[in-house]
PDB file of N, CA and C in Angstrom:
ATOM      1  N   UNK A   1      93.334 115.126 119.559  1.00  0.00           N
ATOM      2  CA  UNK A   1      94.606 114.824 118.942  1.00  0.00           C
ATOM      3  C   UNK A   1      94.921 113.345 119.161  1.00  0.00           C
ATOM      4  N   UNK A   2      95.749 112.832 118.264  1.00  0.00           N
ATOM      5  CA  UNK A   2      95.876 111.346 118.185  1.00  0.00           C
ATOM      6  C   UNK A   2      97.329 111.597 118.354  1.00  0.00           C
ATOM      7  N   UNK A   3      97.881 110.561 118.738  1.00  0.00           N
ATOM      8  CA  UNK A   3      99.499 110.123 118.390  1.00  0.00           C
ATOM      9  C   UNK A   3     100.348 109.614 117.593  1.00  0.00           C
ATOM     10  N   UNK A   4     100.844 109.372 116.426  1.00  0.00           N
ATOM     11  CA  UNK A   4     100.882 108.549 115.380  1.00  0.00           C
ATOM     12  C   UNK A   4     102.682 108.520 115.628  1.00  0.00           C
ATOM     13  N   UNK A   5     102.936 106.741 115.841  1.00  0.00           N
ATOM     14  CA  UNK A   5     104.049 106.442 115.924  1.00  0.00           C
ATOM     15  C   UNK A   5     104.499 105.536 114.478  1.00  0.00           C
ATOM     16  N   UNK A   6     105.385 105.936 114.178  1.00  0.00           N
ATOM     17  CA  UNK A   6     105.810 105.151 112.896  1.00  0.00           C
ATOM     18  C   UNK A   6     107.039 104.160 113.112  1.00  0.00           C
ATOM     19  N   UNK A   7     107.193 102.554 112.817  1.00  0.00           N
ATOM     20  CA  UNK A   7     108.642 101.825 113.399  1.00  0.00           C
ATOM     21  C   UNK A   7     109.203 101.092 112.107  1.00  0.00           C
ATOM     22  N   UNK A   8     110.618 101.195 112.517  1.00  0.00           N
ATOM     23  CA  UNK A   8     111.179  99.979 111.890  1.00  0.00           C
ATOM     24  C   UNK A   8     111.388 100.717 110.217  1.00  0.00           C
ATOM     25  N   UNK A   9     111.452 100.102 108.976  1.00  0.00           N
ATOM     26  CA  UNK A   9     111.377 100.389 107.782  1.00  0.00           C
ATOM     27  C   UNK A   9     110.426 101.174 107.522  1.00  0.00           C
ATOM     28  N   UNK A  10     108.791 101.404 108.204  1.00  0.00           N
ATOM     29  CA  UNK A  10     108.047 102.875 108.246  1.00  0.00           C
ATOM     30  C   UNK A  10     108.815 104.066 108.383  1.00  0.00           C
ATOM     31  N   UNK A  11     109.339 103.776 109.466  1.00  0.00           N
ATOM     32  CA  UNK A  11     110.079 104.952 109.841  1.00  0.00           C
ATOM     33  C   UNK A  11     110.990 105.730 108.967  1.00  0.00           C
ATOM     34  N   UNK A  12     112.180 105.028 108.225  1.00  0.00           N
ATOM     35  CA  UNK A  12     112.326 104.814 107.255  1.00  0.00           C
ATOM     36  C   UNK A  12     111.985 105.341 105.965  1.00  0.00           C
ATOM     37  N   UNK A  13     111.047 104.587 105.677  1.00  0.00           N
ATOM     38  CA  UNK A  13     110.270 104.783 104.448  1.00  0.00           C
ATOM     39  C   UNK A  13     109.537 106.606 104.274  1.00  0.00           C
ATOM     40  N   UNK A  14     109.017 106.517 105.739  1.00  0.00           N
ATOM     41  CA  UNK A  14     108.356 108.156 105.398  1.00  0.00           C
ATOM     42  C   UNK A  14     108.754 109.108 106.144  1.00  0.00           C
ATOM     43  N   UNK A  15     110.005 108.985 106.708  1.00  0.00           N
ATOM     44  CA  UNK A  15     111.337 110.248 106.579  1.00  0.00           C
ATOM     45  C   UNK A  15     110.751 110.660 108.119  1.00  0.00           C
ATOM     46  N   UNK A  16     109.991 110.021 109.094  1.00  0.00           N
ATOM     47  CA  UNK A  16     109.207 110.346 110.337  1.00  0.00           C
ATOM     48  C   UNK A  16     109.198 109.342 111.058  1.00  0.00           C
ATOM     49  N   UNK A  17     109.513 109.668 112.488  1.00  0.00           N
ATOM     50  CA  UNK A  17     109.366 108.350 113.475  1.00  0.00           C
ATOM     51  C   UNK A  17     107.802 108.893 114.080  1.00  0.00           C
ATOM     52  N   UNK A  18     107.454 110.020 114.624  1.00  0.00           N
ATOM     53  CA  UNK A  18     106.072 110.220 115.321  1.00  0.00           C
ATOM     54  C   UNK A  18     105.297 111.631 114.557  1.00  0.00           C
ATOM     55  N   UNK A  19     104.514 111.660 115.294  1.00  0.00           N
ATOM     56  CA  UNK A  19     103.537 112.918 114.699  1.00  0.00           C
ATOM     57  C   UNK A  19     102.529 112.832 115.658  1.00  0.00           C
ATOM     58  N   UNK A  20     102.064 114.255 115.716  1.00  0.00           N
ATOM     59  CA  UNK A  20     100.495 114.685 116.196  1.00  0.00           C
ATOM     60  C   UNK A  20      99.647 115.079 115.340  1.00  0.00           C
ATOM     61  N   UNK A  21      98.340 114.113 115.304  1.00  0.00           N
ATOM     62  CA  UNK A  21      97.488 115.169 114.260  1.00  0.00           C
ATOM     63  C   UNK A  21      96.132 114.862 114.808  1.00  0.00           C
ATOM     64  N   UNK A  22      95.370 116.093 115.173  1.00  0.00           N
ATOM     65  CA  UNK A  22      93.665 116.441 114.810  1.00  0.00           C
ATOM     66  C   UNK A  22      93.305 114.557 114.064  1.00  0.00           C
ATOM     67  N   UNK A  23      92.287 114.423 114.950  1.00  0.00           N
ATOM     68  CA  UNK A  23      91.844 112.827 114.524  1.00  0.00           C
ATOM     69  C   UNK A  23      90.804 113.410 113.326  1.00  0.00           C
ATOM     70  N   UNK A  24      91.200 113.339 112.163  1.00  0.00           N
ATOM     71  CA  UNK A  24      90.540 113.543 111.079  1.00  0.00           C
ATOM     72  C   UNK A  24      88.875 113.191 111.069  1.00  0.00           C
ATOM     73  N   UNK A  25      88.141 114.195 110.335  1.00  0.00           N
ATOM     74  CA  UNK A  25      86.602 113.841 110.202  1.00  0.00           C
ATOM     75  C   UNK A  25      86.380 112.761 109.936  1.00  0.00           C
ATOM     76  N   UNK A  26      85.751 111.950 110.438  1.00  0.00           N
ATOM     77  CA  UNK A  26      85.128 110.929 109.265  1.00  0.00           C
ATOM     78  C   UNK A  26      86.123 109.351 109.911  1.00  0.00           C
ATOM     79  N   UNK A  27      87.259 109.918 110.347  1.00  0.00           N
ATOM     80  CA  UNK A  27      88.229 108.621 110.600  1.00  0.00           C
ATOM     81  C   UNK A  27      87.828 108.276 112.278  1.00  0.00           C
ATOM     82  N   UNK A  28      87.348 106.734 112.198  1.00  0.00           N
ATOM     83  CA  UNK A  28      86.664 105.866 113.250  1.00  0.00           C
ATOM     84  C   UNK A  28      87.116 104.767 113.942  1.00  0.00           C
ATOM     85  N   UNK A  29      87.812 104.230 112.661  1.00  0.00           N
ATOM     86  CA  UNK A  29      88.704 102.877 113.347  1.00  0.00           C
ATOM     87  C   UNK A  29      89.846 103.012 112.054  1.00  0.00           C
ATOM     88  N   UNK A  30      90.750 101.799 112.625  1.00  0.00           N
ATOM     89  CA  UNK A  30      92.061 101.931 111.966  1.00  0.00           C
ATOM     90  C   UNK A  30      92.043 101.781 110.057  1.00  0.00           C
ATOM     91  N   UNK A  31      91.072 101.163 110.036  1.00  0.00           N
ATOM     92  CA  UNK A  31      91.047 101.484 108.204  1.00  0.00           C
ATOM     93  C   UNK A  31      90.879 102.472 107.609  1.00  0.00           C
ATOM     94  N   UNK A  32      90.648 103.085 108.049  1.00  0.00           N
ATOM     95  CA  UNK A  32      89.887 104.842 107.472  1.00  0.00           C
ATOM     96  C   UNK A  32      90.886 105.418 107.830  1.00  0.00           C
ATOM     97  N   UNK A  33      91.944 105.431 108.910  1.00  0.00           N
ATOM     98  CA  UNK A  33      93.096 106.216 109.437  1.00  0.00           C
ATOM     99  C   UNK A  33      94.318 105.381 108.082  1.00  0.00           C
ATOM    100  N   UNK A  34      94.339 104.513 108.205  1.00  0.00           N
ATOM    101  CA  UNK A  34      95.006 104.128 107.047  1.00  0.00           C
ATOM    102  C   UNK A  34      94.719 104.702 105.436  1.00  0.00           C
ATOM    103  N   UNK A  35      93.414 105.090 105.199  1.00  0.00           N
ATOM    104  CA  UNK A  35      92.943 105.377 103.714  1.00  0.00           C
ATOM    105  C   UNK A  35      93.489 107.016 103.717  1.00  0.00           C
ATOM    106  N   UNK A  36      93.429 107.689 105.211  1.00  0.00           N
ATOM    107  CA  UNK A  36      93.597 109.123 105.141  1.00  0.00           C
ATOM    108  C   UNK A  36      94.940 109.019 104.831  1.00  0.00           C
ATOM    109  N   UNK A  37      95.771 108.404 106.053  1.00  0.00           N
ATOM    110  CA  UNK A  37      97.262 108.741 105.378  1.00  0.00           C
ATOM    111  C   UNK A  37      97.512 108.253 104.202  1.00  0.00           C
ATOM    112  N   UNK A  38      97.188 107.206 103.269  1.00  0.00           N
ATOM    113  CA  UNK A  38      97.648 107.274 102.153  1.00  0.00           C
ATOM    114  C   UNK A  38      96.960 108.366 101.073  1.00  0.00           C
ATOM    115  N   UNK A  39      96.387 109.077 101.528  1.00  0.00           N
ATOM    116  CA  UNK A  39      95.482 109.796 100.415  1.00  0.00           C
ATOM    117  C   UNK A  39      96.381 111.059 100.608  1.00  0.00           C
ATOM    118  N   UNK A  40      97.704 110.919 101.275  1.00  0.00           N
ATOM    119  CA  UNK A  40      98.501 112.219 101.430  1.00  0.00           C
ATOM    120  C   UNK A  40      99.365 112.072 100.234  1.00  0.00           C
ATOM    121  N   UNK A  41      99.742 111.410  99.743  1.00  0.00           N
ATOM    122  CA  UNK A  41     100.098 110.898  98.550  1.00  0.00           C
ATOM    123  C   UNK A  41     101.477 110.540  98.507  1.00  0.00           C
ATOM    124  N   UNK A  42     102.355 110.548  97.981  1.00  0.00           N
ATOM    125  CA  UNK A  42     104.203 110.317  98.176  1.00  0.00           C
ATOM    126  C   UNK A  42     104.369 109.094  98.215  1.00  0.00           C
ATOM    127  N   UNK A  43     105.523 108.728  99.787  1.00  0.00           N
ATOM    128  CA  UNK A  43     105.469 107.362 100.094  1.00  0.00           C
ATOM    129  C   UNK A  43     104.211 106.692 101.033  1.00  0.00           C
ATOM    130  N   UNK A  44     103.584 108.021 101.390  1.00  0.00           N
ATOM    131  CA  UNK A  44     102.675 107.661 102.518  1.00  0.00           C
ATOM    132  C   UNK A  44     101.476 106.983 101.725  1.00  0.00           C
ATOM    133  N   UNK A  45     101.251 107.140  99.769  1.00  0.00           N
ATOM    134  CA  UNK A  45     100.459 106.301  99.529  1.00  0.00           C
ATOM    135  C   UNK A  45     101.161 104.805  98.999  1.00  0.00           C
ATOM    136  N   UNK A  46     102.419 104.903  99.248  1.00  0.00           N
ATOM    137  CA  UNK A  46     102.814 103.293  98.772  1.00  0.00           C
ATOM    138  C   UNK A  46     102.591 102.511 100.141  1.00  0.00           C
ATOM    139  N   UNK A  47     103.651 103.458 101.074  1.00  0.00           N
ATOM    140  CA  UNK A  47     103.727 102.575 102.318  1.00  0.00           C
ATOM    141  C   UNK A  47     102.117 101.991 103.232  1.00  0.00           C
ATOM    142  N   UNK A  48     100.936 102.924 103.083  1.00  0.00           N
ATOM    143  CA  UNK A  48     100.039 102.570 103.676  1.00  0.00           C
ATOM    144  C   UNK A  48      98.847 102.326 102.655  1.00  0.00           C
ATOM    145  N   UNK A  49      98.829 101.802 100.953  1.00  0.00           N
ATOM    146  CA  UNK A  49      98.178 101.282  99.836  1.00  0.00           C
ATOM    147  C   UNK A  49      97.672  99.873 100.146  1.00  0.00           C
ATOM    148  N   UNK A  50      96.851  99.977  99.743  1.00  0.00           N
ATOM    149  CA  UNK A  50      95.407  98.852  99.981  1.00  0.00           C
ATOM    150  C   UNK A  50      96.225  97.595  99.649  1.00  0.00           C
ATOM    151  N   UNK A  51      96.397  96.654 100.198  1.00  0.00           N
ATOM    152  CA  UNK A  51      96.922  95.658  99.826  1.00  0.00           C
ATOM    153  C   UNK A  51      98.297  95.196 100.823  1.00  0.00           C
ATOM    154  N   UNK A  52      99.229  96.471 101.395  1.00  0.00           N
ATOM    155  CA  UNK A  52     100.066  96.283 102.118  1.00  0.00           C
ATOM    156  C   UNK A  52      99.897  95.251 103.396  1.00  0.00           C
ATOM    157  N   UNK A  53     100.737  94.893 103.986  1.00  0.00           N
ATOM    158  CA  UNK A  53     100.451  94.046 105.657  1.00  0.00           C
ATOM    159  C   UNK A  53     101.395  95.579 106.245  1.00  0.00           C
ATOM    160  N   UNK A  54     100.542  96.100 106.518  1.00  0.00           N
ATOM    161  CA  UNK A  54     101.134  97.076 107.991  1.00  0.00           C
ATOM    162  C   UNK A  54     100.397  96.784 109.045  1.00  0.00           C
ATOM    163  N   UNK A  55     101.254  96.261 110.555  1.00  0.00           N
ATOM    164  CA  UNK A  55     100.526  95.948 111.301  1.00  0.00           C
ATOM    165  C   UNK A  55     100.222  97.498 112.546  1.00  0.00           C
ATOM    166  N   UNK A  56      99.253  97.176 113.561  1.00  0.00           N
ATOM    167  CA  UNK A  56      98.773  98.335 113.966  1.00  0.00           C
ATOM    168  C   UNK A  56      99.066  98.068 115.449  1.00  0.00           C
ATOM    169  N   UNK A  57      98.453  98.936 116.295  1.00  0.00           N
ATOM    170  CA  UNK A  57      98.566  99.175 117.528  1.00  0.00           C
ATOM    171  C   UNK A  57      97.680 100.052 118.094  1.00  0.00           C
ATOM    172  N   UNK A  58      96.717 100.222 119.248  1.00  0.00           N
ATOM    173  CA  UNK A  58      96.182 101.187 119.194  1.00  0.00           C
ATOM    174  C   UNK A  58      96.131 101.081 121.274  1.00  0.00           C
ATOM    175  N   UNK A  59      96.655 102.479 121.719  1.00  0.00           N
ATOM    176  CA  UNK A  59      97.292 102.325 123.188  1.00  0.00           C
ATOM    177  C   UNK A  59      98.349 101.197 123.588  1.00  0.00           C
ATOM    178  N   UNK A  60      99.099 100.585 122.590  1.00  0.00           N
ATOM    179  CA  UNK A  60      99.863  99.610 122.305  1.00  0.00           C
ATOM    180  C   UNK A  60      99.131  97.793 122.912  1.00  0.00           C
ATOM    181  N   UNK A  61      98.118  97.868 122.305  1.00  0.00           N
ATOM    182  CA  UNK A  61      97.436  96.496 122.183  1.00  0.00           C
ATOM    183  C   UNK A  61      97.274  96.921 120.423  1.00  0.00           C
ATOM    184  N   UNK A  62      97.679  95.583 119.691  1.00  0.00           N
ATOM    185  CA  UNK A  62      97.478  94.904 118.769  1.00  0.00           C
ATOM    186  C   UNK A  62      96.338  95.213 118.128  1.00  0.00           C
ATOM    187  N   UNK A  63      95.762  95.699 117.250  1.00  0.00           N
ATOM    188  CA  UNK A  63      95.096  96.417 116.925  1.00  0.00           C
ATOM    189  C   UNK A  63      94.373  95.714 115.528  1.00  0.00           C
ATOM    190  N   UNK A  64      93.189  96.178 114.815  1.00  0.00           N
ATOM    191  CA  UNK A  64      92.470  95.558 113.729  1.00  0.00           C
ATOM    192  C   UNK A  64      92.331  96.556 112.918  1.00  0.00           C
ATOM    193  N   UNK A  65      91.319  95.777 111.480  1.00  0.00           N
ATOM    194  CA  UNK A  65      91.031  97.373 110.557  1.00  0.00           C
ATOM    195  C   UNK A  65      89.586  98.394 111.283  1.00  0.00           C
ATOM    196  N   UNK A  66      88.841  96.941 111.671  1.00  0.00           N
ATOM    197  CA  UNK A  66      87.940  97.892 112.447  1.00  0.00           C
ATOM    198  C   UNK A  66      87.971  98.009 113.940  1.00  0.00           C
ATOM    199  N   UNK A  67      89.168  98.414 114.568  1.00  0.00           N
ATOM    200  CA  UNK A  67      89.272  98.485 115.999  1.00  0.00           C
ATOM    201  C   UNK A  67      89.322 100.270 115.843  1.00  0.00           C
ATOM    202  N   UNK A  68      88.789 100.757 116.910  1.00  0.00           N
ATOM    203  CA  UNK A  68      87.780 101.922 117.215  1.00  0.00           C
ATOM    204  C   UNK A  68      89.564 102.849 117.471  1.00  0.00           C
ATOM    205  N   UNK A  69      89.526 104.229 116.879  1.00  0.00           N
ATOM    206  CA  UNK A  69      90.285 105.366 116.860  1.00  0.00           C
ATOM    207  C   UNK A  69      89.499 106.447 117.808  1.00  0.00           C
ATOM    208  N   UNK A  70      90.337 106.764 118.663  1.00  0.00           N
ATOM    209  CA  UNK A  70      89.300 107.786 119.415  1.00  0.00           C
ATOM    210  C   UNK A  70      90.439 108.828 119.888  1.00  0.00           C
ATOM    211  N   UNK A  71      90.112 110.219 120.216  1.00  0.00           N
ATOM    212  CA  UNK A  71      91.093 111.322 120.217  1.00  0.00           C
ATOM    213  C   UNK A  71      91.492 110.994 121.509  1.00  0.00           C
ATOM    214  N   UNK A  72      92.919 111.123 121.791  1.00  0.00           N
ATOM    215  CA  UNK A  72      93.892 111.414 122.809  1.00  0.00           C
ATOM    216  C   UNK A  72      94.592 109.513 122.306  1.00  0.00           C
ATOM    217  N   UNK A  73      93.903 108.911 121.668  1.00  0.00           N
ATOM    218  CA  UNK A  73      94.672 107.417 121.306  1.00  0.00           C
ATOM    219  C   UNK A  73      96.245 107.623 121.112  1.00  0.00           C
ATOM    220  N   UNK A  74      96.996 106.537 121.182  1.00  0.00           N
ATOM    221  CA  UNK A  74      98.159 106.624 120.604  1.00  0.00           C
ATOM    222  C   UNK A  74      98.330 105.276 119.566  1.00  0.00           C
ATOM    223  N   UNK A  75      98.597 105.247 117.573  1.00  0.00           N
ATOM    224  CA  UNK A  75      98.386 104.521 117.302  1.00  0.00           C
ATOM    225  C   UNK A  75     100.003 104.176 116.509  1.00  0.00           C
ATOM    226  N   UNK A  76     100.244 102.818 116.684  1.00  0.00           N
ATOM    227  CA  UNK A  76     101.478 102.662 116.492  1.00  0.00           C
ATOM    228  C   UNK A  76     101.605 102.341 114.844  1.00  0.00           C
ATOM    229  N   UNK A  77     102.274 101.816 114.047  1.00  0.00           N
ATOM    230  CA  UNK A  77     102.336 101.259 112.887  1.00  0.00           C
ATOM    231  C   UNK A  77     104.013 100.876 112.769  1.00  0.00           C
ATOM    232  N   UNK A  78     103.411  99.442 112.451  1.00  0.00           N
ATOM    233  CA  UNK A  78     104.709  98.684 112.268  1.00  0.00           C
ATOM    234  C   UNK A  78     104.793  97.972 111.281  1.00  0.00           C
ATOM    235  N   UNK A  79     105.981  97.638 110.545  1.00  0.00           N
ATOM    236  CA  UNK A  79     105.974  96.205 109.415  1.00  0.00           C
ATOM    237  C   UNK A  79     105.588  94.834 110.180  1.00  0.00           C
ATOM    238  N   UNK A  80     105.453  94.243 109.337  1.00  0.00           N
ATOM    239  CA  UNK A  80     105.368  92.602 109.977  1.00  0.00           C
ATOM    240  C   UNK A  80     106.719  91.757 110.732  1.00  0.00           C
ATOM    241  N   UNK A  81     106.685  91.200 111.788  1.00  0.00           N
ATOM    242  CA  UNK A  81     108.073  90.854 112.358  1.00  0.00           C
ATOM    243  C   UNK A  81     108.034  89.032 112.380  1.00  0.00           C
ATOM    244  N   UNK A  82     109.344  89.362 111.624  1.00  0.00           N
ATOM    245  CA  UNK A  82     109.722  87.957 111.457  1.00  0.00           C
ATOM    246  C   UNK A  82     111.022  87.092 112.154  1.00  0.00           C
ATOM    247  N   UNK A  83     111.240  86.014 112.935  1.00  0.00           N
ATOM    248  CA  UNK A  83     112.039  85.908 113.664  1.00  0.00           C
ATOM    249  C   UNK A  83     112.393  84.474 113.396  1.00  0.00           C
ATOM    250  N   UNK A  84     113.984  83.982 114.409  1.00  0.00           N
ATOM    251  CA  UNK A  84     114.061  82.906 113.769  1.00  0.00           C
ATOM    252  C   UNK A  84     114.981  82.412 114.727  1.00  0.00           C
TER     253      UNK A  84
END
């Protein structure tokens, strides 16, 4: 099982702050966890669609498209933060 935290306007956007789910077949590192949730379709394919900046997290270090997903992870997803 993975952890899936959702922040900020995610949160928002897909009506969910967290979730547990079974680390899907096939999903290895954070791009493929991104292609699954948008392939759920709704907002979950606008908010996480090829092209977006959603930034990641994975055990809360900063995370890549190919940084490694492994079961019991906890992976965060955030918008981009802008400050001033």
């Amino acid at each position: 099982m993975i952890q899936l935290l959702y922040f900020a306007s995610l949160r928002d956007r897909l009506g969910v702050d967290r979730e547990e789910m079974a680390l899907p077949e096939g999903v290895a590192e954070i791009a493929a966890l991104r292609r699954h949730l948008a392939d759920r379709g709704g907002p979950w394919s606008e908010v996480f669609a090829e092209g977006e900046t959603i930034l990641a997290a994975v055990n809360q270090e900063m995370a890549q498209d190919d940084t490694p997903v492994r079961d019991g992870d906890e992976v965060g997803f955030f918008p981009p933060v802008t400050g001033g």
